[in-house]
N, C-alpha and C. Protein backbone atom coordinates (compact mmCIF):
# COMPACT_ATOMS: atom_id res chain seq x y z
N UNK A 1 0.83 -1.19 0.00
CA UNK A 1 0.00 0.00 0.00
C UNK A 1 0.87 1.25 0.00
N UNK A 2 1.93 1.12 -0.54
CA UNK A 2 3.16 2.47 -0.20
C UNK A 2 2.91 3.38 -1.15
N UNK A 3 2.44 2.36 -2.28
CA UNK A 3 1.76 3.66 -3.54
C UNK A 3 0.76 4.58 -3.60
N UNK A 4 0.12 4.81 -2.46
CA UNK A 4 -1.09 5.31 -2.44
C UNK A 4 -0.63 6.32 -1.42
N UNK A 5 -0.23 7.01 -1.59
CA UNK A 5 0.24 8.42 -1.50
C UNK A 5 -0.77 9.26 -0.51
N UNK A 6 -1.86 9.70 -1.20
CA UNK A 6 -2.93 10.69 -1.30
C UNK A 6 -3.33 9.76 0.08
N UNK A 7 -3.71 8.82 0.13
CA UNK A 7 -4.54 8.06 1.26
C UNK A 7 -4.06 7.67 2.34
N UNK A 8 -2.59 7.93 2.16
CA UNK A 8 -1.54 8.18 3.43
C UNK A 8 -1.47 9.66 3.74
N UNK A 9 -1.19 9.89 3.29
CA UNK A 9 -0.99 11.83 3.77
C UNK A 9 -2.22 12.16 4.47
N UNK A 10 -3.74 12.11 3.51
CA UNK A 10 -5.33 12.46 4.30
C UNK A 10 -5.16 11.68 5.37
N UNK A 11 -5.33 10.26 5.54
CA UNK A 11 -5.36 9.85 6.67
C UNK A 11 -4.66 10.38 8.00
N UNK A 12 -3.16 10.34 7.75
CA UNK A 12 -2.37 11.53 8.85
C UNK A 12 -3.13 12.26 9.05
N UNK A 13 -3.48 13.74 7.98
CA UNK A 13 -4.15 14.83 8.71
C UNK A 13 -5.03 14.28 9.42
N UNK A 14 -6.11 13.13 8.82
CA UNK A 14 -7.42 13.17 9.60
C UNK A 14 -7.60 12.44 11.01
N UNK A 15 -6.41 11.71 11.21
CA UNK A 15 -6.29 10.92 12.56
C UNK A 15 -6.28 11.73 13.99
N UNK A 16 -5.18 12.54 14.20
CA UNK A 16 -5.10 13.40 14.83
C UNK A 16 -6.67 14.19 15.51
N UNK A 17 -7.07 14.48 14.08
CA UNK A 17 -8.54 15.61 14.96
C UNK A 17 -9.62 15.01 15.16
N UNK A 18 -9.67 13.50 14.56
CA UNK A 18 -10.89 12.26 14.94
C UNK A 18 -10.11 12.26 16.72
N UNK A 19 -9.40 11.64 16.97
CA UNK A 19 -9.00 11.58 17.98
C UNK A 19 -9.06 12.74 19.12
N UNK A 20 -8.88 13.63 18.71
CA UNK A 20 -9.41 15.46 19.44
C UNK A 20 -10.83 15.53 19.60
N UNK A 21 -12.01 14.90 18.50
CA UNK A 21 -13.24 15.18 18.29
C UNK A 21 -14.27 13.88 19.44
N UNK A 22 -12.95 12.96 19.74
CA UNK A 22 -13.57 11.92 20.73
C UNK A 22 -13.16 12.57 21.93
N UNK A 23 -11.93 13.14 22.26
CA UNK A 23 -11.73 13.74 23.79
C UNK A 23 -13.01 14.96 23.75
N UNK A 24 -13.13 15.53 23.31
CA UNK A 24 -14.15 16.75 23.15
C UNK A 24 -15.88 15.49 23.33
N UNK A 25 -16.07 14.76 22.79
CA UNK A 25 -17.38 14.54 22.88
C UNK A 25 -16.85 13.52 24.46
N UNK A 26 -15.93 13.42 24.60
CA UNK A 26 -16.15 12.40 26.28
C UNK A 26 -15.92 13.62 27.24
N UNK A 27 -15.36 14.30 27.08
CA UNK A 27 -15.50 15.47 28.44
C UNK A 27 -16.45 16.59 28.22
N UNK A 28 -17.24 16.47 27.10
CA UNK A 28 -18.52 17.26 26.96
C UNK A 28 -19.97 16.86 27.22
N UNK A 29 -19.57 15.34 27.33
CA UNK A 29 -20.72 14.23 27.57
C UNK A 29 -21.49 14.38 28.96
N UNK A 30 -20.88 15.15 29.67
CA UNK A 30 -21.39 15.72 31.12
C UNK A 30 -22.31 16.56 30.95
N UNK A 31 -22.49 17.98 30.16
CA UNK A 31 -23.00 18.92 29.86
C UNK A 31 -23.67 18.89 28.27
N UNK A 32 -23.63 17.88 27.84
CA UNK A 32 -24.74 17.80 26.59
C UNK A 32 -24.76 16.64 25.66
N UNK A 33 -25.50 15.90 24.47
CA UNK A 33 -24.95 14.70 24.26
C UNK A 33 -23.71 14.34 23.80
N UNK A 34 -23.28 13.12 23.94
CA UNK A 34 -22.20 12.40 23.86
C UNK A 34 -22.08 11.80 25.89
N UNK A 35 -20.66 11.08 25.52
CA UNK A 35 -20.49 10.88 26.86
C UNK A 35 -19.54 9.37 26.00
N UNK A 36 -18.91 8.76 27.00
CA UNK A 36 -18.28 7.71 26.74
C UNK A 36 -18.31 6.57 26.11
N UNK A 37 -19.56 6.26 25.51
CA UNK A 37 -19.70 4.88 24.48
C UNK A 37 -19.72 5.72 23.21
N UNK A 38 -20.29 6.68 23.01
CA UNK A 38 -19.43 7.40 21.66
C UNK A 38 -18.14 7.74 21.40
N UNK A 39 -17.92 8.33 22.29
CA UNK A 39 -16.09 8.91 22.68
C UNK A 39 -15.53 7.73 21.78
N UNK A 40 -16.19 6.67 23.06
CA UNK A 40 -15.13 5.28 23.01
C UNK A 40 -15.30 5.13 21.19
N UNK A 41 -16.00 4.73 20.79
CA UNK A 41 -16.10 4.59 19.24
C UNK A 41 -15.51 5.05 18.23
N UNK A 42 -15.61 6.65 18.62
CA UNK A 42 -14.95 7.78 17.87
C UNK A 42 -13.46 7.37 17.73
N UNK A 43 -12.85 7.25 19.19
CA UNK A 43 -11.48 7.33 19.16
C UNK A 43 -10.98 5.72 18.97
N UNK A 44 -12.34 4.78 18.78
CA UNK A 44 -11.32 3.19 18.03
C UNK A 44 -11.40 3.48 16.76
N UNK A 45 -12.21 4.58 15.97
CA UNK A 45 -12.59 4.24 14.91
C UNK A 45 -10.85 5.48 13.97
N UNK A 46 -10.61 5.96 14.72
CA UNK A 46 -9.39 6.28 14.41
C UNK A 46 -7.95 5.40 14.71
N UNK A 47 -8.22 4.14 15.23
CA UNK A 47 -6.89 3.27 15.09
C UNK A 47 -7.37 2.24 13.95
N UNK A 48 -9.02 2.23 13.89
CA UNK A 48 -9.14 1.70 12.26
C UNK A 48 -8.81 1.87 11.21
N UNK A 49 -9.18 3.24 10.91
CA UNK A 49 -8.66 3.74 9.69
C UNK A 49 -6.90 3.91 9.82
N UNK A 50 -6.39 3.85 10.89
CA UNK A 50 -5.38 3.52 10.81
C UNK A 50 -4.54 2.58 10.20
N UNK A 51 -5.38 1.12 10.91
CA UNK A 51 -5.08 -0.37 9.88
C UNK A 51 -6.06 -0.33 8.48
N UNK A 52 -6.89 -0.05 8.18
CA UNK A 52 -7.24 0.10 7.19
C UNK A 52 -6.08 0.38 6.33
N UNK A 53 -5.44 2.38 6.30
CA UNK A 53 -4.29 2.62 5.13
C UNK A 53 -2.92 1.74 5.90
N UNK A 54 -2.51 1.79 6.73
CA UNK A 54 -1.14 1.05 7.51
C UNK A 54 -1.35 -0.33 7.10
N UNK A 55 -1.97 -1.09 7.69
CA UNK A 55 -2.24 -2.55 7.86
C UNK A 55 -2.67 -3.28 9.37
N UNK A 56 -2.66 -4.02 9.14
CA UNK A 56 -3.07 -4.11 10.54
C UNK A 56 -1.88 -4.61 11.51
N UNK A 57 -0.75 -5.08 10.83
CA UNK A 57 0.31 -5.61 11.47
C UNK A 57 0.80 -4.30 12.46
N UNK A 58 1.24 -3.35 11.42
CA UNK A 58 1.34 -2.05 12.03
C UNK A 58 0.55 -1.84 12.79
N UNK A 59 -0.78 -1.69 12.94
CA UNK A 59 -1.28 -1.36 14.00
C UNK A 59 -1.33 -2.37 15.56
N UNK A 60 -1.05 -3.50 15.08
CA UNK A 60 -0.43 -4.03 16.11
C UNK A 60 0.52 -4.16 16.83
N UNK A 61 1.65 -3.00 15.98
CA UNK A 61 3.13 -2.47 16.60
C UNK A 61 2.23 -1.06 17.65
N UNK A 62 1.49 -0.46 16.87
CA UNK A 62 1.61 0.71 17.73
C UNK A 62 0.64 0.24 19.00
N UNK A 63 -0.32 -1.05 19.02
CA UNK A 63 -0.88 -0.62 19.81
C UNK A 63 -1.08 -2.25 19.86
N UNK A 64 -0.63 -2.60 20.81
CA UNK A 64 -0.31 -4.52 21.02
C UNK A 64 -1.73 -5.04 21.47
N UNK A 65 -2.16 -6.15 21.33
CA UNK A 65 -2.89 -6.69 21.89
C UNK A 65 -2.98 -7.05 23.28
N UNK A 66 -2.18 -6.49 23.87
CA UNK A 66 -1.65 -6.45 25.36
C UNK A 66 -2.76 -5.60 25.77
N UNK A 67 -2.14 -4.42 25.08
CA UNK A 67 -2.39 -2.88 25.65
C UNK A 67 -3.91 -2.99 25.38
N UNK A 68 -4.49 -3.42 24.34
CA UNK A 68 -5.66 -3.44 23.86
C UNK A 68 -6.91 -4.37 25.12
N UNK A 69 -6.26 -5.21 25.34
CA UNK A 69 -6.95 -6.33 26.82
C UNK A 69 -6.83 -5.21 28.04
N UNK A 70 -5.51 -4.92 28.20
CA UNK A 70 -6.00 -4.29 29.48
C UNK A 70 -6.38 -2.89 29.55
N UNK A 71 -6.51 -2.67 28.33
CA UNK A 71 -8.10 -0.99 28.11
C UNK A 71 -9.17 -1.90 28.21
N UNK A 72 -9.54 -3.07 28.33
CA UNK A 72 -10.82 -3.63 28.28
C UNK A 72 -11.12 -3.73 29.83
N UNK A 73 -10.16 -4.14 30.44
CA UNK A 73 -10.11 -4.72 31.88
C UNK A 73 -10.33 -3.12 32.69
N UNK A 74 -9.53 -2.71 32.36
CA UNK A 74 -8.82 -1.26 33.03
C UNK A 74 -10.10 -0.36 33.43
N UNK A 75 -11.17 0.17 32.08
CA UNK A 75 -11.95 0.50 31.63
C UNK A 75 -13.51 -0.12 32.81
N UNK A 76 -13.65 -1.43 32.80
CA UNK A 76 -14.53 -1.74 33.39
C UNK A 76 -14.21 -2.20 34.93
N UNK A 77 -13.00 -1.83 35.41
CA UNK A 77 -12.83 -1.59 36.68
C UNK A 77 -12.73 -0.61 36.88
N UNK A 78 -12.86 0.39 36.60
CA UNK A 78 -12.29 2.32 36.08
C UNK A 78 -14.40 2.41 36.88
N UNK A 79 -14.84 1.79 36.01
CA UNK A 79 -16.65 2.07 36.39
C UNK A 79 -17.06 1.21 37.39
N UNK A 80 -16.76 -0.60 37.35
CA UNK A 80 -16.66 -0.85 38.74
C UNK A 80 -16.64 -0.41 40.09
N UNK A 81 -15.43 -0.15 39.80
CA UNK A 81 -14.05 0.65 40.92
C UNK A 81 -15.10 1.87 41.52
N UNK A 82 -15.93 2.65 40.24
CA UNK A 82 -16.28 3.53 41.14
C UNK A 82 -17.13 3.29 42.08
N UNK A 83 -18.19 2.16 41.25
CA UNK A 83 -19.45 2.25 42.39
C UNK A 83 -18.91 1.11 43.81
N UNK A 84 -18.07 0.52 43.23
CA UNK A 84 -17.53 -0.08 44.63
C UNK A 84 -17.05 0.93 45.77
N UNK A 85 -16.28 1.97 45.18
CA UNK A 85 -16.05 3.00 46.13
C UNK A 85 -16.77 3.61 47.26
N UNK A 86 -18.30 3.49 46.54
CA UNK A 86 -19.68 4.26 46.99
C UNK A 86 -19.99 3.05 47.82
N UNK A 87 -20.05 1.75 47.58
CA UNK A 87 -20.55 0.76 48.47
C UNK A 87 -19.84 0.65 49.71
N UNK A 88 -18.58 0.86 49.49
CA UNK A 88 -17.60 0.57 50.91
C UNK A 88 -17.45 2.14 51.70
N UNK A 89 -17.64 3.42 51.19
CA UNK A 89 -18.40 4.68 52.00
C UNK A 89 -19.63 4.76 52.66
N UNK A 90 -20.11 3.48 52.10
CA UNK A 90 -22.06 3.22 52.76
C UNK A 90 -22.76 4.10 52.21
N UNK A 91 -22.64 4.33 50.80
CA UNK A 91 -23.52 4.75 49.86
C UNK A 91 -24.37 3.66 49.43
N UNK A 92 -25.08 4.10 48.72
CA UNK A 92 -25.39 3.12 47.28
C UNK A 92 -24.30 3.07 46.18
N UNK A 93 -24.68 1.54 45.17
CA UNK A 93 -23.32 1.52 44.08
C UNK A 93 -23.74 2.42 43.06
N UNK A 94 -22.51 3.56 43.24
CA UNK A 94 -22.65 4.47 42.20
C UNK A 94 -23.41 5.74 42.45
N UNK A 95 -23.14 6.11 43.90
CA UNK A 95 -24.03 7.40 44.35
C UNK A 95 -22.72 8.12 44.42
N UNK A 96 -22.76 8.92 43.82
CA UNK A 96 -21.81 10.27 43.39
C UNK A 96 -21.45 10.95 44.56
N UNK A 97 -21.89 11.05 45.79
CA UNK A 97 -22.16 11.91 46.48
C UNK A 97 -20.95 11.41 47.39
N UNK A 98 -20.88 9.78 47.80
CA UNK A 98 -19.48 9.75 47.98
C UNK A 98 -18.42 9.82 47.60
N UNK A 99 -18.27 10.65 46.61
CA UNK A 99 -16.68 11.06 45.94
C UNK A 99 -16.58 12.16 46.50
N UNK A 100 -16.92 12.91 47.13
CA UNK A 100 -17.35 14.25 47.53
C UNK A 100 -16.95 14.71 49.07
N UNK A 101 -16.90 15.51 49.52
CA UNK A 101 -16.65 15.89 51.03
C UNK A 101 -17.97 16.28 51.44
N UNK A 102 -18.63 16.04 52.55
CA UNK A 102 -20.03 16.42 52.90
C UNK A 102 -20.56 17.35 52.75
N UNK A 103 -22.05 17.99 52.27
CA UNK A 103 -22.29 19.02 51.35
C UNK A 103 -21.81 19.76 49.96
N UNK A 104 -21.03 18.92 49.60
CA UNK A 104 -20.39 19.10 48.06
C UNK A 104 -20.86 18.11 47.36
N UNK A 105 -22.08 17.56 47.09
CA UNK A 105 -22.54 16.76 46.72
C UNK A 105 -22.59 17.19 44.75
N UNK A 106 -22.47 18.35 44.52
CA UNK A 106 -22.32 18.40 42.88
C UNK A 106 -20.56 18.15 42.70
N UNK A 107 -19.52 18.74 43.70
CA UNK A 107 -18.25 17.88 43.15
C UNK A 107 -18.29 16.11 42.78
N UNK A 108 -18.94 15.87 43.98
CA UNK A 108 -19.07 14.24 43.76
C UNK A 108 -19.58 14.00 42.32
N UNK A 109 -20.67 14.40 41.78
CA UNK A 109 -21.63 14.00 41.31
C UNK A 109 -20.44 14.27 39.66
N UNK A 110 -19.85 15.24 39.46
CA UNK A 110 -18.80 15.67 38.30
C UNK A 110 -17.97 14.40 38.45
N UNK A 111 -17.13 14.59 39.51
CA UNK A 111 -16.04 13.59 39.74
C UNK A 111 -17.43 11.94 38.88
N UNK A 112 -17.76 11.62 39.85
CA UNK A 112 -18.36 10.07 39.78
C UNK A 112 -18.53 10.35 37.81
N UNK A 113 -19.35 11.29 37.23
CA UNK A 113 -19.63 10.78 36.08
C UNK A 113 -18.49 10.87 35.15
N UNK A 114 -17.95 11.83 35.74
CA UNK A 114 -16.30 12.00 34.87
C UNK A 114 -15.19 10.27 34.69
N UNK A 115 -15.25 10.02 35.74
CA UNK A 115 -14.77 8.26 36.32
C UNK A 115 -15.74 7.30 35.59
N UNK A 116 -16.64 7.51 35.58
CA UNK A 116 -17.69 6.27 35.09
C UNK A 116 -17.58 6.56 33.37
N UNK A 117 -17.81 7.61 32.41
CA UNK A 117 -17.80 7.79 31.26
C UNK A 117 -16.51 7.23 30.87
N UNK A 118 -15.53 8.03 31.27
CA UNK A 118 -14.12 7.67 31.22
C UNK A 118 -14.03 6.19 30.76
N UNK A 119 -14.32 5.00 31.76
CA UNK A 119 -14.11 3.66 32.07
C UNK A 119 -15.06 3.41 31.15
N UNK A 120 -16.27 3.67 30.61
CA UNK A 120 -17.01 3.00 29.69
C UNK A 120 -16.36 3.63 28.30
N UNK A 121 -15.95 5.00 27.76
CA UNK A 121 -15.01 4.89 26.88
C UNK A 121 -13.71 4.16 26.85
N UNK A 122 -13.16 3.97 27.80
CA UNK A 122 -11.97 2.99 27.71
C UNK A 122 -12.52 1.99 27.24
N UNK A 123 -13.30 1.29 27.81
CA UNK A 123 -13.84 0.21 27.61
C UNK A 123 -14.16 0.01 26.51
N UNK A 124 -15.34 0.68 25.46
CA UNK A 124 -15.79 0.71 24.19
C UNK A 124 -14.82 1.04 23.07
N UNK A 125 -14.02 1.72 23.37
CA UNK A 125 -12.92 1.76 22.58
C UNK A 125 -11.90 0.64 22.41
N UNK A 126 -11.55 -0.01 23.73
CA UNK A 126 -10.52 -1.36 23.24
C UNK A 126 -11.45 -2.44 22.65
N UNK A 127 -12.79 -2.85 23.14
CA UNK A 127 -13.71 -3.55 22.94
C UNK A 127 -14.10 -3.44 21.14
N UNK A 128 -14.36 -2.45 20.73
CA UNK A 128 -14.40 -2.18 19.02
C UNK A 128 -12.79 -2.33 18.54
N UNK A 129 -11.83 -2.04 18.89
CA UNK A 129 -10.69 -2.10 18.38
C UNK A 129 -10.43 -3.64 18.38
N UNK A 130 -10.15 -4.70 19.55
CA UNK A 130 -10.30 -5.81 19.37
C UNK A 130 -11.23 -6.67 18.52
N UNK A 131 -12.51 -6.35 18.56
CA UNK A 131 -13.33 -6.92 17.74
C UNK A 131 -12.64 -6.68 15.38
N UNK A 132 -12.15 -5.72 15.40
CA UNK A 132 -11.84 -5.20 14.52
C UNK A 132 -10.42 -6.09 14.33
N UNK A 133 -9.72 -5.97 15.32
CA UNK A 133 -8.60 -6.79 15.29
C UNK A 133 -8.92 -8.36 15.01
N UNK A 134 -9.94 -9.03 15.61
CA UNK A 134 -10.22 -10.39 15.45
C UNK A 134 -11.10 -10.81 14.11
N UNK A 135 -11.42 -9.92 13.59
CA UNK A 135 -12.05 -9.52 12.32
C UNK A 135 -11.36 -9.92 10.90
N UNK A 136 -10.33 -8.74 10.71
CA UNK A 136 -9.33 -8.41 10.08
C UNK A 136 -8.09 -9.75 10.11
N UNK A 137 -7.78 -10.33 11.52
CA UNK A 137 -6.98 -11.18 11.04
C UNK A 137 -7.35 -12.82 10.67
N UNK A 138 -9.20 -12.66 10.26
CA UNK A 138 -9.26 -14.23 10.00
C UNK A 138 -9.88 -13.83 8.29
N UNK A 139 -9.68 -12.40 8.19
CA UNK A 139 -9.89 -12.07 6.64
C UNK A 139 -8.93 -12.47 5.21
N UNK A 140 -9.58 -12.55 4.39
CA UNK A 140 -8.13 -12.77 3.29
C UNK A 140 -7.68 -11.43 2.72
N UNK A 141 -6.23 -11.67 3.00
CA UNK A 141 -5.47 -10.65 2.48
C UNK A 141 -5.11 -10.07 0.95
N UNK A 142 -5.74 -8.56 0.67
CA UNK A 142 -5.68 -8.46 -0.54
C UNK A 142 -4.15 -7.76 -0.46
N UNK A 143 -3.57 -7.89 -1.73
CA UNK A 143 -2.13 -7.45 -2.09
C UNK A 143 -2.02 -6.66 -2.98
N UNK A 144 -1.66 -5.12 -2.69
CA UNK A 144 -1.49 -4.02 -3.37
C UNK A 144 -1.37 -4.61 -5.21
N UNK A 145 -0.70 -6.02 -5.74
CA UNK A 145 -1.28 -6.10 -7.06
C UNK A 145 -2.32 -6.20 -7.25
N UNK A 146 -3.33 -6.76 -6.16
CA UNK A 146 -4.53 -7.45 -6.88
C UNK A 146 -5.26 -6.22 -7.16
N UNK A 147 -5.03 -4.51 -7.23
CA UNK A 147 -5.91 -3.62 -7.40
C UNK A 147 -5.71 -3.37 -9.02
């Protein structure tokens, strides 16, 4: 794929601000739609088009199947983690209010959804990237002649 010039260069530019346009919809997801299972999407769908023009081997240099499992793990203990937090404060799982110092119940409530979106974009993001990865490598490989 080294000949294809034009579809290497666009892709560069366009990786970068897909990836900007998922941090922007996960820390905006508090204050209007979006929030972390889009984020998460947004920002796998830029290590796709990655293997898409790269390949996918390459994208398994930049980003191992290691790293990819434990954004899956990481992610759903990241949201776990929180409401366990709230259970062992003697909240309820996932009451915001214990992240908080008493009567600061809207810090809590930022903090908790900020932690919980977070962990479900981690999550949705390695979760589509793997799936994509397990996809791609039981596909047949086309070879820059066969175009």
């Amino acid at each position: 794929m080294d000949h294809h010039y034009i579809l290497r260069i666009i892709s560069k530019m366009l990786i970068p601000p897909i990836m900007l346009y998922a941090f922007y919809v996960q820390f905006h997801g508090d204050f209007g739609p979006g929030g972390g299972f889009q984020a998460g999407v947004i920002f796998a769908v830029a290590f796709i088009l990655y293997a898409l023009v790269y390949g996918v081997e390459k994208l398994r240099k930049v980003l191992p199947p290691l790293i990819v499992r434990a954004g899956m793990a990481l992610g759903v203990l990241l949201y776990a983690g929180t409401g366990a937090y709230s259970l062992f404060k003697g909240y309820n799982f996932l009451d915001y209010a214990a992240l908080a110092e008493p009567g600061h119940a809207k810090a809590g409530q930022h903090l908790g959804i900020l932690l919980v979106e977070a962990g479900v974009g981690l999550t949705v993001a390695s979760v589509m990237i793997a799936i994509f990865l397990a996809f791609a490598s039981r596909a047949p490989q086309i070879k820059d002649t066969d175009w």
